[in-house]
Protein backbone atom coordinates (compact mmCIF):
# COMPACT_ATOMS: atom_id res chain seq x y z
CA UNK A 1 6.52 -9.66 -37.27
CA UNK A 2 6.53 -6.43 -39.60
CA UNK A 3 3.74 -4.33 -39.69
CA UNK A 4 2.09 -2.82 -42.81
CA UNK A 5 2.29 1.02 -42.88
CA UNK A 6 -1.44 1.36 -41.68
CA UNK A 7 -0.50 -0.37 -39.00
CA UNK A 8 2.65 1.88 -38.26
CA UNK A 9 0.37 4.99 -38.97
CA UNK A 10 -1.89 3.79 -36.40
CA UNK A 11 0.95 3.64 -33.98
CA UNK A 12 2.43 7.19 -34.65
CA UNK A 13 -1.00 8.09 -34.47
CA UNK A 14 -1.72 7.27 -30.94
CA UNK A 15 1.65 7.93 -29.68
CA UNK A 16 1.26 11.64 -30.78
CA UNK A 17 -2.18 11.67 -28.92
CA UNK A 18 -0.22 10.23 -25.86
CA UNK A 19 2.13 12.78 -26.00
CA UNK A 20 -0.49 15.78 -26.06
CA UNK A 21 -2.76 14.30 -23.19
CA UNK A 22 0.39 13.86 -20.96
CA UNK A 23 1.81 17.05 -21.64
CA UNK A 24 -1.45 18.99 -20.93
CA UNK A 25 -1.85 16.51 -18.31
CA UNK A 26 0.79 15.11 -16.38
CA UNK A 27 2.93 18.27 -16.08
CA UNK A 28 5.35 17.50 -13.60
CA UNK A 29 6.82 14.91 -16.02
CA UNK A 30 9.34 15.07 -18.76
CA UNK A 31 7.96 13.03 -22.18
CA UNK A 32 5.42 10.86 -20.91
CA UNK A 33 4.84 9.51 -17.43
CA UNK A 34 4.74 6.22 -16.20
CA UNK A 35 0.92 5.72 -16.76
CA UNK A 36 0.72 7.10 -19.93
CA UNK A 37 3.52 4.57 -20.93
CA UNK A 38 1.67 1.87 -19.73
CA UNK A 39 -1.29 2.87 -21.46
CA UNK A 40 0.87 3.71 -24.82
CA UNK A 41 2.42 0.46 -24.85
CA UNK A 42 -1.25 -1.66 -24.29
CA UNK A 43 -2.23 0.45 -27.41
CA UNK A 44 0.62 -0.23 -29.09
CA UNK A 45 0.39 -4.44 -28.08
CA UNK A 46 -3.48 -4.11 -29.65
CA UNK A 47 -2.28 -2.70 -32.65
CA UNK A 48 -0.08 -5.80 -33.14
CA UNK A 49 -2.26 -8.21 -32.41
CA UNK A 50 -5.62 -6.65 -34.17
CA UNK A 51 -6.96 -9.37 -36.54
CA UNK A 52 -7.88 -7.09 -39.12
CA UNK A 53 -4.00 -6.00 -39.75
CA UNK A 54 -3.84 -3.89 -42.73
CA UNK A 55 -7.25 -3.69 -43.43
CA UNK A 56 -8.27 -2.06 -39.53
CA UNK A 57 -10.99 0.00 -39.29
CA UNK A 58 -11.13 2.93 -36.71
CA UNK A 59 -11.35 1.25 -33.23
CA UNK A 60 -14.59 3.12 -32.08
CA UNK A 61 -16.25 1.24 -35.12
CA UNK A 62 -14.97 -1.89 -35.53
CA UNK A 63 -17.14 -4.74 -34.20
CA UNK A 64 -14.65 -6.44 -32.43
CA UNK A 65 -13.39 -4.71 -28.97
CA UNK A 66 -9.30 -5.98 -28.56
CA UNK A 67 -9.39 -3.34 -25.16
CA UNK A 68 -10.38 -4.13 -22.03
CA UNK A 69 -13.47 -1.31 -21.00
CA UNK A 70 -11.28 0.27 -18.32
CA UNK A 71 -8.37 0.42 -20.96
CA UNK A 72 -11.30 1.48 -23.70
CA UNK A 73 -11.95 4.16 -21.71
CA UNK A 74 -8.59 5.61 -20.95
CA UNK A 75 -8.24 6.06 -24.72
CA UNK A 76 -11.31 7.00 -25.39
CA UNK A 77 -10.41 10.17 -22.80
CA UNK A 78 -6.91 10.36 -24.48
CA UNK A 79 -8.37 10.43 -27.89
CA UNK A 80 -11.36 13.17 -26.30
CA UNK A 81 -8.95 15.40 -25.42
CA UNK A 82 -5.55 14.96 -28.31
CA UNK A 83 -8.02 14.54 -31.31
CA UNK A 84 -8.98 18.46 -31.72
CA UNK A 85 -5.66 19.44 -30.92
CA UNK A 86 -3.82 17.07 -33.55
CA UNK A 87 -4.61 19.06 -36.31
CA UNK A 88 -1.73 21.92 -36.32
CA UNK A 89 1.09 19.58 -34.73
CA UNK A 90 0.14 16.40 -36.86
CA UNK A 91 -1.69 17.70 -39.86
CA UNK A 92 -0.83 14.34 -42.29
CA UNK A 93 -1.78 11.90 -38.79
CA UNK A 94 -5.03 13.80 -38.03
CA UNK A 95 -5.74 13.38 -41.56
CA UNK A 96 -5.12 9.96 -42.14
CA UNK A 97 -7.32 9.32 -38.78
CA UNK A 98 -10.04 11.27 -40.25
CA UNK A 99 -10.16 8.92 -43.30
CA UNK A 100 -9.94 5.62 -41.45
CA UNK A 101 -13.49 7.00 -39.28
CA UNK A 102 -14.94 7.38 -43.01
CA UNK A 103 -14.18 3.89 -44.71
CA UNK A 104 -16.31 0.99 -43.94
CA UNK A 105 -15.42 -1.26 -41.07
CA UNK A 106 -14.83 -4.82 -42.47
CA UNK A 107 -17.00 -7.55 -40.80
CA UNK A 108 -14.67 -10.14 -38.62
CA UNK A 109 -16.29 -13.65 -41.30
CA UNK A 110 -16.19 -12.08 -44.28
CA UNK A 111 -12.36 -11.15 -43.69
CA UNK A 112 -11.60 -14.88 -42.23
CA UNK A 113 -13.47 -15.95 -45.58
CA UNK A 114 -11.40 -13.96 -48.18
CA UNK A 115 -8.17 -15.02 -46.07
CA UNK A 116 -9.41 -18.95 -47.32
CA UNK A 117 -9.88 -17.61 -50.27
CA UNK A 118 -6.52 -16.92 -51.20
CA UNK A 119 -4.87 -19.66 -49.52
């Protein structure tokens, strides 16, 4: 399945955090270790699967929770820690992360009504 490029943002956006929690983090380990892979790759597998696709609001305001809470809270702490330090290393990803907390979080029946809609 492709993804949109909000979608893909989302992803480079998270794996960037990843890779600044580890680093600061995990030190013994070159790129990132093996539970900050796991963790990477559950993000990643919400991502795909997030029923608002294109049209995803930030997770911490969306109304409909894809993470498990101990997986919630493991990015949550990533996301603690990377978010401040995103801005010089990712200036366009902290950015676009900064807009998506601003924009309205669509509600979960209105979007499965406009999908009928245009069918």
């Amino acid at each position: 399945m492709p993804f949109g490029r909000r979608i893909t943002r989302e992803k480079k956006t998270i794996t960037a955090m990843m890779a600044i929690y580890c680093r600061d983090h995990h030190t013994d380990h070159k790129g990132l270790c093996t539970e900050c892979v796991s963790l990477l790759d559950y993000a990643h597998r919400r991502l795909d699967t997030c029923p608002f696709e294109e049209e995803k609001p930030a997770c911490n305001l969306c109304e409909v929770h894809c993470y498990s809470a101990l997986m919630r809270e493991r990015v949550r702490d990533v996301m603690r820690y990377a978010g401040p330090r995103m801005l010089w290393p990712h200036p366009i990803l902290s950015l676009g992360h900064i807009l998506d907390k601003l924009r309205p979080a669509p509600k979960l029946k209105a979007r499965a009504q406009s999908e009928k809609k245009r069918r």
